[in-house]
Structures are given as C-alpha cells and as structure tokens.
Protein backbone atom coordinates (compact mmCIF):
# COMPACT_ATOMS: atom_id res chain seq x y z
CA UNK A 1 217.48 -71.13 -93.70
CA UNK A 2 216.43 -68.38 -95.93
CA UNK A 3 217.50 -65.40 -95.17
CA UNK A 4 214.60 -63.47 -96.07
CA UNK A 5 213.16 -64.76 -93.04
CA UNK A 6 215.88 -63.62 -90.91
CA UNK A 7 215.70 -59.76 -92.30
CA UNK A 8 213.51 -57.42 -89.32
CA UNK A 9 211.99 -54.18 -89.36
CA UNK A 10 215.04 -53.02 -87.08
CA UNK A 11 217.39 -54.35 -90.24
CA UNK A 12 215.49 -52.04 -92.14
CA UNK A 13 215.66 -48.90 -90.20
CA UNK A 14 219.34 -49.88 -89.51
CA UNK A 15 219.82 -49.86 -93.54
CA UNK A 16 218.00 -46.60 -94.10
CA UNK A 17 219.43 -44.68 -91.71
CA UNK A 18 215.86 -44.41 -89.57
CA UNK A 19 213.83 -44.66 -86.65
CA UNK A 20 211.45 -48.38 -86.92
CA UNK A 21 208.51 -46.02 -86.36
CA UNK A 22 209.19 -44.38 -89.79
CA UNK A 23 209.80 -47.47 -91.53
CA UNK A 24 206.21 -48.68 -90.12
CA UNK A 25 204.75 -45.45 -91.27
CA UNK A 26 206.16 -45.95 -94.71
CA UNK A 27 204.38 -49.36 -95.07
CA UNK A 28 201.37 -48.62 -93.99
CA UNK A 29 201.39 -45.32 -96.67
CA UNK A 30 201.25 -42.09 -93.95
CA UNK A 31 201.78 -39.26 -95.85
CA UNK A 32 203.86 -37.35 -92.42
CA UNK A 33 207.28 -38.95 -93.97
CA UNK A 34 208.74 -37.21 -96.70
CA UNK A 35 209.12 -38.99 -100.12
CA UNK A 36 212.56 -38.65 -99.84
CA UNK A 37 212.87 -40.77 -96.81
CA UNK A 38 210.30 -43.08 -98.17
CA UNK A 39 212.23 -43.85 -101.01
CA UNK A 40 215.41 -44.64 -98.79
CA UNK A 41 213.24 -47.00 -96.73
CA UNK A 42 211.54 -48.44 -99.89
CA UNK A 43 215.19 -49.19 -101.32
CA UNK A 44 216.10 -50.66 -98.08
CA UNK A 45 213.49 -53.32 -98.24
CA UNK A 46 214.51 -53.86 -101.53
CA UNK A 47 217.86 -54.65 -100.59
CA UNK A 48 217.37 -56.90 -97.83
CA UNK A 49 214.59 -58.60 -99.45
CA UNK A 50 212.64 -57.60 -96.46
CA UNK A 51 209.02 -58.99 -96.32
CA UNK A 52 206.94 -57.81 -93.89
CA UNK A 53 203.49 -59.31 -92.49
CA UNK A 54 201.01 -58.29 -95.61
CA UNK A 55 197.87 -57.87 -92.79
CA UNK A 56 200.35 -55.60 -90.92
CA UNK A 57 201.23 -53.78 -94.15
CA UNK A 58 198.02 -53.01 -95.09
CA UNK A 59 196.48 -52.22 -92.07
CA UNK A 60 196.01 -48.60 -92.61
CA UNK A 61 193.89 -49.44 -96.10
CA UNK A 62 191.73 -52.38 -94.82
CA UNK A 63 189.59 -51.31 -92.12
CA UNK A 64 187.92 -53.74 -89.67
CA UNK A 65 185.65 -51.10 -88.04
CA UNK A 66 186.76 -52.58 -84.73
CA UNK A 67 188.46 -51.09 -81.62
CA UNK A 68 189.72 -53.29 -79.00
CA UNK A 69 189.58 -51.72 -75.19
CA UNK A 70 192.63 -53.45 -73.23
CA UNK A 71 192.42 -53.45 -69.59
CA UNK A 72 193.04 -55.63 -66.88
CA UNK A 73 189.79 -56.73 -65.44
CA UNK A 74 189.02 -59.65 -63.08
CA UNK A 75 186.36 -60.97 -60.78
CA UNK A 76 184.12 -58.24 -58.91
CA UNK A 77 186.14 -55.54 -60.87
CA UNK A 78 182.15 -53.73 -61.16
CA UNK A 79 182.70 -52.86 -57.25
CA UNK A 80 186.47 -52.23 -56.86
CA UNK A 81 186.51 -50.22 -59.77
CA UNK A 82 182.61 -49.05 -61.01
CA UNK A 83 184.07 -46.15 -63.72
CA UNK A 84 185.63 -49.05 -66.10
CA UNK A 85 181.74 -50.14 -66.80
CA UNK A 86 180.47 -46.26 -67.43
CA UNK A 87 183.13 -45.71 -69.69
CA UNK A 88 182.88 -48.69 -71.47
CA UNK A 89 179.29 -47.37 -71.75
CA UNK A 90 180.35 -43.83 -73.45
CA UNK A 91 183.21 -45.45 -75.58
CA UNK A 92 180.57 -47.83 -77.20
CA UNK A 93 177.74 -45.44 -77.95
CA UNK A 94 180.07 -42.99 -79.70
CA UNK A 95 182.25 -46.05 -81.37
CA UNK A 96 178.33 -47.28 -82.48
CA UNK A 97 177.02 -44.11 -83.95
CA UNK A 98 180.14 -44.14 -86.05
CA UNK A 99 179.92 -47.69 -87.57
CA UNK A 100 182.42 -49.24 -85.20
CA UNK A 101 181.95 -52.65 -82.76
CA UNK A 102 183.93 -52.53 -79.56
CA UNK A 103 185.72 -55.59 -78.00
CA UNK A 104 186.50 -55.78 -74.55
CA UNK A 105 189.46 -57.85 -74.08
CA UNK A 106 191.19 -58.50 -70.30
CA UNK A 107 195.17 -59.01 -70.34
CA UNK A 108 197.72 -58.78 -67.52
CA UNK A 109 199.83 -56.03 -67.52
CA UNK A 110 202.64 -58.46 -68.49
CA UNK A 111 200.47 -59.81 -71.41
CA UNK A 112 199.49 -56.54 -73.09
CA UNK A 113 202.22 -56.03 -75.12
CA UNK A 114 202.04 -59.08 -76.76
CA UNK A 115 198.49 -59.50 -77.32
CA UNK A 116 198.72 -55.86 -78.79
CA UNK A 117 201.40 -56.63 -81.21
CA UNK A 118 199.97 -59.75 -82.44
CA UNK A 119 196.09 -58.12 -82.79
CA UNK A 120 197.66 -55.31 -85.08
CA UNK A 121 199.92 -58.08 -86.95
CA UNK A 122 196.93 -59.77 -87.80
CA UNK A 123 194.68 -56.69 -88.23
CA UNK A 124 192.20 -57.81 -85.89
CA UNK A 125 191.03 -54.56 -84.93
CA UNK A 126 191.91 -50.49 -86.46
CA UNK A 127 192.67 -49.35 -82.97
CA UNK A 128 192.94 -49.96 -79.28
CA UNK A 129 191.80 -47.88 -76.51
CA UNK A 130 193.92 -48.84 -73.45
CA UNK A 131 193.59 -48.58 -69.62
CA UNK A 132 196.04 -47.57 -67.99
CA UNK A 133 195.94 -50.57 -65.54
CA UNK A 134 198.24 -52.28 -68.22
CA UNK A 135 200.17 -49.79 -69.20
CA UNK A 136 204.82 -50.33 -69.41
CA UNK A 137 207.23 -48.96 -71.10
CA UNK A 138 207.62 -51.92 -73.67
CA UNK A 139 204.03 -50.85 -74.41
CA UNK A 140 204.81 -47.42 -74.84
CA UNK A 141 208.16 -48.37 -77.24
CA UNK A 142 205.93 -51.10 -79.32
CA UNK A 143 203.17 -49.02 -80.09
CA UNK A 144 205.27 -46.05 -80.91
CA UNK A 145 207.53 -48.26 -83.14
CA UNK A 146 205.10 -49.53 -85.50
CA UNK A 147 202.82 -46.67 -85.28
CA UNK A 148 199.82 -48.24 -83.98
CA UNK A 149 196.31 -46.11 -83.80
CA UNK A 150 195.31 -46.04 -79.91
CA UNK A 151 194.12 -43.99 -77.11
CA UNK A 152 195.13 -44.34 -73.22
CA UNK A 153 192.82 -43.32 -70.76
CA UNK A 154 194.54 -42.48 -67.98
CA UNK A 155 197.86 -40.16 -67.62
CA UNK A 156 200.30 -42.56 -67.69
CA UNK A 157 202.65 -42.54 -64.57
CA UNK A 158 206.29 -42.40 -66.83
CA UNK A 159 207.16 -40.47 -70.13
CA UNK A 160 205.65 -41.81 -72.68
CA UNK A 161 204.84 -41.30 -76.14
CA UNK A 162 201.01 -42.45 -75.59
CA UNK A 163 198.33 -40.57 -76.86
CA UNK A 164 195.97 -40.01 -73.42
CA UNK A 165 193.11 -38.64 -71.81
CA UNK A 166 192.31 -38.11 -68.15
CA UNK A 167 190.65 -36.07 -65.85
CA UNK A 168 192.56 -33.62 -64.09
CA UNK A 169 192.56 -34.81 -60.13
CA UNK A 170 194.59 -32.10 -58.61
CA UNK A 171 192.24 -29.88 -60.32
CA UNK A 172 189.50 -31.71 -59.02
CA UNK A 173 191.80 -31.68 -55.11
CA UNK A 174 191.45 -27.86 -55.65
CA UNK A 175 187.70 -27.35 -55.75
CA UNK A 176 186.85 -29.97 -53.28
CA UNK A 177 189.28 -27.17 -51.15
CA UNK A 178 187.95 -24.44 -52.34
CA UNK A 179 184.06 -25.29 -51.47
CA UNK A 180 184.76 -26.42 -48.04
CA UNK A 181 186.47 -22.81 -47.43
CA UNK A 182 183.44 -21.11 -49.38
CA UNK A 183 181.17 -22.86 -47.19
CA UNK A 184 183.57 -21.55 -44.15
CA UNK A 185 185.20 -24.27 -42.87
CA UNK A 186 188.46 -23.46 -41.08
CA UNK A 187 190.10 -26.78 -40.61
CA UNK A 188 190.75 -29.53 -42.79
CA UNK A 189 191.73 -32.71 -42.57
CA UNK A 190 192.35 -35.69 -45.55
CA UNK A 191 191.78 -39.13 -45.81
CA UNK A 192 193.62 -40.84 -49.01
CA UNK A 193 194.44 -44.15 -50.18
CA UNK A 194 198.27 -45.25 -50.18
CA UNK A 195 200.74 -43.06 -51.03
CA UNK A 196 201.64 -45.18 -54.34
CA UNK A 197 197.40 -44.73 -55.88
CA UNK A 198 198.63 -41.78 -57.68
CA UNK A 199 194.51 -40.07 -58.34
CA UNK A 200 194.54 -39.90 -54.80
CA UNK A 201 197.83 -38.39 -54.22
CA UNK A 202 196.89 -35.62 -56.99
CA UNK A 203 193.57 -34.76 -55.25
CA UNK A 204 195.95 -34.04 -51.68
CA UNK A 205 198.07 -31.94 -53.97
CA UNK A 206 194.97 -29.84 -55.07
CA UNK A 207 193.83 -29.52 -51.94
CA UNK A 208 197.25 -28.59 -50.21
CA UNK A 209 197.54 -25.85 -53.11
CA UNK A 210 194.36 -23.98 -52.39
CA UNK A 211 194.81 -23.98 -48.71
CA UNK A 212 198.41 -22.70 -48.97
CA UNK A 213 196.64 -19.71 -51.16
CA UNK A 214 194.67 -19.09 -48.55
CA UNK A 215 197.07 -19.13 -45.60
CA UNK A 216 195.45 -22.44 -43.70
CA UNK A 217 198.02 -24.53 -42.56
CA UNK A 218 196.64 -28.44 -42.69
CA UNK A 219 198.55 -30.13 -39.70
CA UNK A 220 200.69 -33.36 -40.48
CA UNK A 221 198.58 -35.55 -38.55
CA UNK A 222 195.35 -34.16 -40.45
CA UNK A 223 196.61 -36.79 -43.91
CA UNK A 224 195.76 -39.92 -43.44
CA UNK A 225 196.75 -42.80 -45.60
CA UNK A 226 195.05 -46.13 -45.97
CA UNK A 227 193.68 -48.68 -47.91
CA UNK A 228 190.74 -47.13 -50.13
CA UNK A 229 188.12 -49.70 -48.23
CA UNK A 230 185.36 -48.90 -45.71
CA UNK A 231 186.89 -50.71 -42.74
CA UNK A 232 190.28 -48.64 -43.51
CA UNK A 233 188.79 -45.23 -43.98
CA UNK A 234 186.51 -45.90 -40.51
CA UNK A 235 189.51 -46.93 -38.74
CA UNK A 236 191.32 -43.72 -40.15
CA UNK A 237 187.96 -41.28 -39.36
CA UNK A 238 188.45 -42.81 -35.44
CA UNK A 239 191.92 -41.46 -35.46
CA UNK A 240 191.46 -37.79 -36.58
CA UNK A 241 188.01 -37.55 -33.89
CA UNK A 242 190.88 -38.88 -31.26
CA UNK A 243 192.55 -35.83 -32.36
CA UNK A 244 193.12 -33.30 -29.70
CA UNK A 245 192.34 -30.35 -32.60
CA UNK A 246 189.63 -31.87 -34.44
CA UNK A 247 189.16 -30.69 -38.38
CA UNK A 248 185.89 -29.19 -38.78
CA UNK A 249 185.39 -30.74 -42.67
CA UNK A 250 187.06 -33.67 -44.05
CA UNK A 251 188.15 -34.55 -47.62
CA UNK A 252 187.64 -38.52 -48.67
CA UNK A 253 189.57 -39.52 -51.66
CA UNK A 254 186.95 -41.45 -53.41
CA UNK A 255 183.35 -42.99 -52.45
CA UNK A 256 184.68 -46.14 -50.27
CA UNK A 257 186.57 -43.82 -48.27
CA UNK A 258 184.32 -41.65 -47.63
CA UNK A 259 181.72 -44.39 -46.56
CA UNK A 260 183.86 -45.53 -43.91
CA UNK A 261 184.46 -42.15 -42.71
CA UNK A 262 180.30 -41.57 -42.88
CA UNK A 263 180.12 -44.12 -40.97
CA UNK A 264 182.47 -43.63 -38.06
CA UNK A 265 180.87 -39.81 -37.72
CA UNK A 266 177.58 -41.50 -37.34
CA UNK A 267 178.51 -44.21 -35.06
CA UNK A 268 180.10 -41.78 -32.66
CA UNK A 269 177.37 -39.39 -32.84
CA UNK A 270 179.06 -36.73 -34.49
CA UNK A 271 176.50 -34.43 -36.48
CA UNK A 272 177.37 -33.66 -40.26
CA UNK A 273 177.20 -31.06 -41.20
CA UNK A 274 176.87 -29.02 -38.35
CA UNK A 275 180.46 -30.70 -36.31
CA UNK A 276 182.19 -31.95 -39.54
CA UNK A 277 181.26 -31.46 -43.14
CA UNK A 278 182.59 -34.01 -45.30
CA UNK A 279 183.02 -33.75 -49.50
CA UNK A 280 184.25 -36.44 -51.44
CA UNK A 281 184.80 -37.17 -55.70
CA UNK A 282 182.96 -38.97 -57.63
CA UNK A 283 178.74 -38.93 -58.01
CA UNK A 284 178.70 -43.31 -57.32
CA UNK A 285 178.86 -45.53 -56.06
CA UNK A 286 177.64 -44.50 -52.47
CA UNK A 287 177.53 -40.25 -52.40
CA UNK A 288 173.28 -40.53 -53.35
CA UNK A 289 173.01 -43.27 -50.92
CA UNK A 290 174.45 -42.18 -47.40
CA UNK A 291 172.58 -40.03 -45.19
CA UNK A 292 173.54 -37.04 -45.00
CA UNK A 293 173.88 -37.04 -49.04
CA UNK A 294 177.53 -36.10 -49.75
CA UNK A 295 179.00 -33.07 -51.66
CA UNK A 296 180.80 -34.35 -54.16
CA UNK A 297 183.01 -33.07 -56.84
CA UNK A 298 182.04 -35.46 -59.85
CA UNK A 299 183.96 -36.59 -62.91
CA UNK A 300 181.81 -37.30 -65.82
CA UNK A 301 184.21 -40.95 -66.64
CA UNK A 302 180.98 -41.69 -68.99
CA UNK A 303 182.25 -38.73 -70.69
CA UNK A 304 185.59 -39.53 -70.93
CA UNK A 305 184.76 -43.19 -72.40
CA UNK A 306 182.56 -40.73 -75.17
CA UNK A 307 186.11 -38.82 -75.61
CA UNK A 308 188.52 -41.78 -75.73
CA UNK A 309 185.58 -43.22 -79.04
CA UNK A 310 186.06 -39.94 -80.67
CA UNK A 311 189.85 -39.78 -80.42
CA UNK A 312 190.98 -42.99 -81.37
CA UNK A 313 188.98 -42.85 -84.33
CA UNK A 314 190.68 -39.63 -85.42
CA UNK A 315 193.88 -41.25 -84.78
CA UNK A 316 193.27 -44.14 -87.31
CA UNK A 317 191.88 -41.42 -89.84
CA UNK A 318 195.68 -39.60 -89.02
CA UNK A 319 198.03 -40.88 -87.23
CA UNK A 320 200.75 -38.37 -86.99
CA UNK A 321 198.19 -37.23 -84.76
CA UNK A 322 199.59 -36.87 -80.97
CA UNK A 323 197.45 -35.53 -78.00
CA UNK A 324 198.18 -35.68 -74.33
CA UNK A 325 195.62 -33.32 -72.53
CA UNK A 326 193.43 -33.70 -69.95
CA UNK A 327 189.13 -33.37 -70.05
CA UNK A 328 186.28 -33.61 -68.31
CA UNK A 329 186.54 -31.19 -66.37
CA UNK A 330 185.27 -32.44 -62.63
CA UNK A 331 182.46 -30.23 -60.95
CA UNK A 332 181.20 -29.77 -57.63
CA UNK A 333 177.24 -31.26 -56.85
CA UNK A 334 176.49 -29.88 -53.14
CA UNK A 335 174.32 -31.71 -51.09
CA UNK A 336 174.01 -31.92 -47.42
CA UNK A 337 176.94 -32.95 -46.31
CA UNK A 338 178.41 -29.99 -46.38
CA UNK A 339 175.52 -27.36 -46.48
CA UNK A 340 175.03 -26.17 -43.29
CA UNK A 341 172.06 -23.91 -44.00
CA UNK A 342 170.39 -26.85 -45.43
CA UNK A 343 170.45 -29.02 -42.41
CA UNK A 344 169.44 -26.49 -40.10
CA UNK A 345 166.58 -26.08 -41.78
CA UNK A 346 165.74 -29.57 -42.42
C-alpha cells in the first residue's frame, strides 16, 4: 500500500508540533497563523508526502456561493416547531441579496457530522448554518479542527467552540415578570415544558429573578412541568385553579402551552383578565388567535434567520472570526390578556 495514502492531517500536526485546526488553516491560506508556523506545517507535508483532498484545500479560494442550513426536520415539523420556517425565511432573503443560494438539508443528529465533513471535503457549499437540534461534541471538535465557516443558531447546551446566535430567554423570563407586576399582579404562577427543554427552563429563571428583586415569593406548587402540548398545559391549568391560593396571572412557556391553559380558564369560567391574566412568548402560532388576545413577549426568530445570513458570510470572508453572543432582543406586545383596563372597558 502506498504510504502516502496512509499519512493524515493528525500525522501532520503531530510532525509540526500543532493543533489539526492550524494545519487546516494553513491549507486553506488564512493569514491568522504566523509564517513561521506555516512554514513548519508546510515542511511537514513535505516530509510525509502528505496529500490532502485538493477540493478541501482550496476551499477558501473557490467559492460556491452556497450555504447549507443543517437541521433535523421531519414530518409536521411546520406545527411542532413553526420558528424553523421564519428563519429559514430571514436566512434566505439576506443570503439572496448577497449572491448566495441556500440549501436546506435534514440529518439526524447522529448523521451531521458526517454529512458536514464530507460537504466541506467536496466543497459543496462555503458555509453551513446549523440548528442546534443536531448539534454534539464530535460536531463541535470536527468543525473546529478543519476550520470550517458556519454559524449555530441556538446556544449550544455544552462548551463549545461554535460560533452562535440566540435569543436571550431568561431575558425574555424577566420581562414577561416584570409586566405582569407593572400591570399589578401579586401572584404568579408558571407553566413550563420538561425540565430537560432548556428555552423553557431559562424563561422560569428570568422570571424567578425579577420576582426575587421584588420580594414575591412564587410557591413550589405554582411551577408546573409538562409536556409543551395543549392537552398537557390544560391538564396542568386544572391543577393550579384546584389550588387552595390561586395565582392571580400565569406565565405559559410558549404558544401550545398557553393554549391549553386558555382553554381550561375558559372552560371553567374563569374571566381573563379580570381573575387571571395570562402572558406568554412568542407572537404565533396561536397568541392573535385566542380570545382574549394574549400578551406576549415576542422574539423576532425571522430576525435571527436575517442575523445567522449575515454572520456566516462574514465568517467565510474571515474565519479567525469567533462570536458567541446573543440578539434579538425579545419585546413585550400587550394585548388583552393581561390589560385589565382594556377589558373593563370593552
């Protein structure tokens, strides 16, 4: 066998006394490693007779003007999860006004890594923009290892060396706490999903912070967890009106939550907002559609799909570039669910 063949980009680094990330820098030309090291690297190859994948090696001079988004998508994914589609939407107007075509490409988490390695081998695209639905750690170490342009949306839940964008949801926790006190509401209660979906976990922590600021103690049994499904969220909403001490405003994770919980205050009668205001995040699927209208604090995720465009292009242009930050800042659209003036006067 020859034994050029056998010779890997971990042989390399080995040789030259460096990281495999550097070595993949120094092939595809970034001007972050010094010459010196360069050199070493260059002389490295030379002695092992190392030859690596030209379409790899070239990648950073022969643009495709395409960006691959990697998520893991499946059947009725437009209702379980509605904010993939809107910021698909942003990320292909901006990628479009800047000469680039987007390809939407489902993978299992387990298959993400591979199809990622062999799309840059092959230089099928300049950059990915990646969900965090299929995020791992072997992710995290491939891309970082041969330096390849991308963009997560979504913090991811481990260290990482990803580049990513999110929204900030404990933030967004805080205001939804913040307005219901505002609007004076003296006790809360929330409704999340399980304790392992991580947005809605940061929302409780927002809202937990703001009422400790303010001295309002939000009993034990006033958090709920459940599945983030209507049936779930009604049987949770029947639980806290069993209460002896019932909340006078409730805080829904997300829009299926709170129609559940909508629904269970209408069914037994209970007036909102007068008895129980109720906020929620996120302006859709349901918050224009109920009646009362719900107060919502909205993320703009069209927005962040307009971010994620811009960003992964400027990490193609430079890749040395590193950003983990959060946008989008959410805001809070009141409506009647938790305007009390409003309904009396209606």
């Amino acid at each position: 066998m020859d034994k050029k063949m056998t010779v890997t980009i971990k042989d390399v680094a080995r040789c030259a006394g460096t990281s495999t990330a550097t070595v993949s820098k120094v092939m595809n030309g970034s001007y972050s490693i010094s010459e010196e090291t360069a050199e070493r690297v260059k002389r490295a190859m030379e002695e092992l007779h190392y030859q690596p994948n030209q379409r790899a090696r070239n990648f950073a001079n022969q643009s495709t003007k395409t960006i691959i988004f990697v998520a893991e998508l499946g059947e009725h994914m437009g209702f379980s999860n509605p904010h993939i589609f809107e910021i698909l939407c942003g990320l292909e107007n901006t990628l479009t006004a800047r000469g680039y075509s987007l390809i939407v490409k489902s993978v299992l988490p387990q298959e993400a890594c591979e199809f990622i390695r062999q799309a840059f081998e092959i230089r099928q695209a300049d950059g990915f923009v990646i969900h965090a639905s299929v995020l791992s750690k072997s992710l995290d170490e491939l891309i970082y290892e041969l330096a390849i342009p991308h963009l997560v949306i979504g913090n991811p839940d481990f260290s990482s060396h990803f580049c990513w964008i999110d929204t900030d949801n404990r933030l967004a926790g805080e205001l939804a706490a913040k307005h219901l006190l505002e609007k004076g509401y003296q006790s809360l209660a929330f409704i999340g999903g399980m304790t392992e979906d991580k947005i809605s976990m940061h929302r409780l922590e927002g809202v937990l912070s703001v009422l400790s600021e303010h001295d309002v103690i939000l009993p034990k049994g006033h958090v709920l967890h459940g599945e983030s499904e209507c049936d779930a969220a009604y049987a949770m909403m029947e639980n806290v009106l069993a209460m002896e001490s019932r909340p006078d405003a409730v805080v829904c994770a997300n829009n299926y939550i709170a129609y559940g919980c909508v629904t269970a205050l209408l069914h037994h009668n209970v007036q909102i907002p007068e008895e129980i205001g109720v906020i929620t995040f996120d302006d859709f699927p349901f918050s224009k559609i109920l009646k009362p209208q719900l107060t919502v604090v909205n993320i703009d995720v069209y927005d962040i799909g307009v971010q994620a465009g811009k960003y992964v292009i400027q990490k193609i242009k430079k890749n040395n570039l590193y950003m983990q930050s959060y946008i989008t800042l959410p805001t809070v659209i009141e409506r009647e669910s938790t305007n009390k003036t409003s309904f009396r006067s209606l």
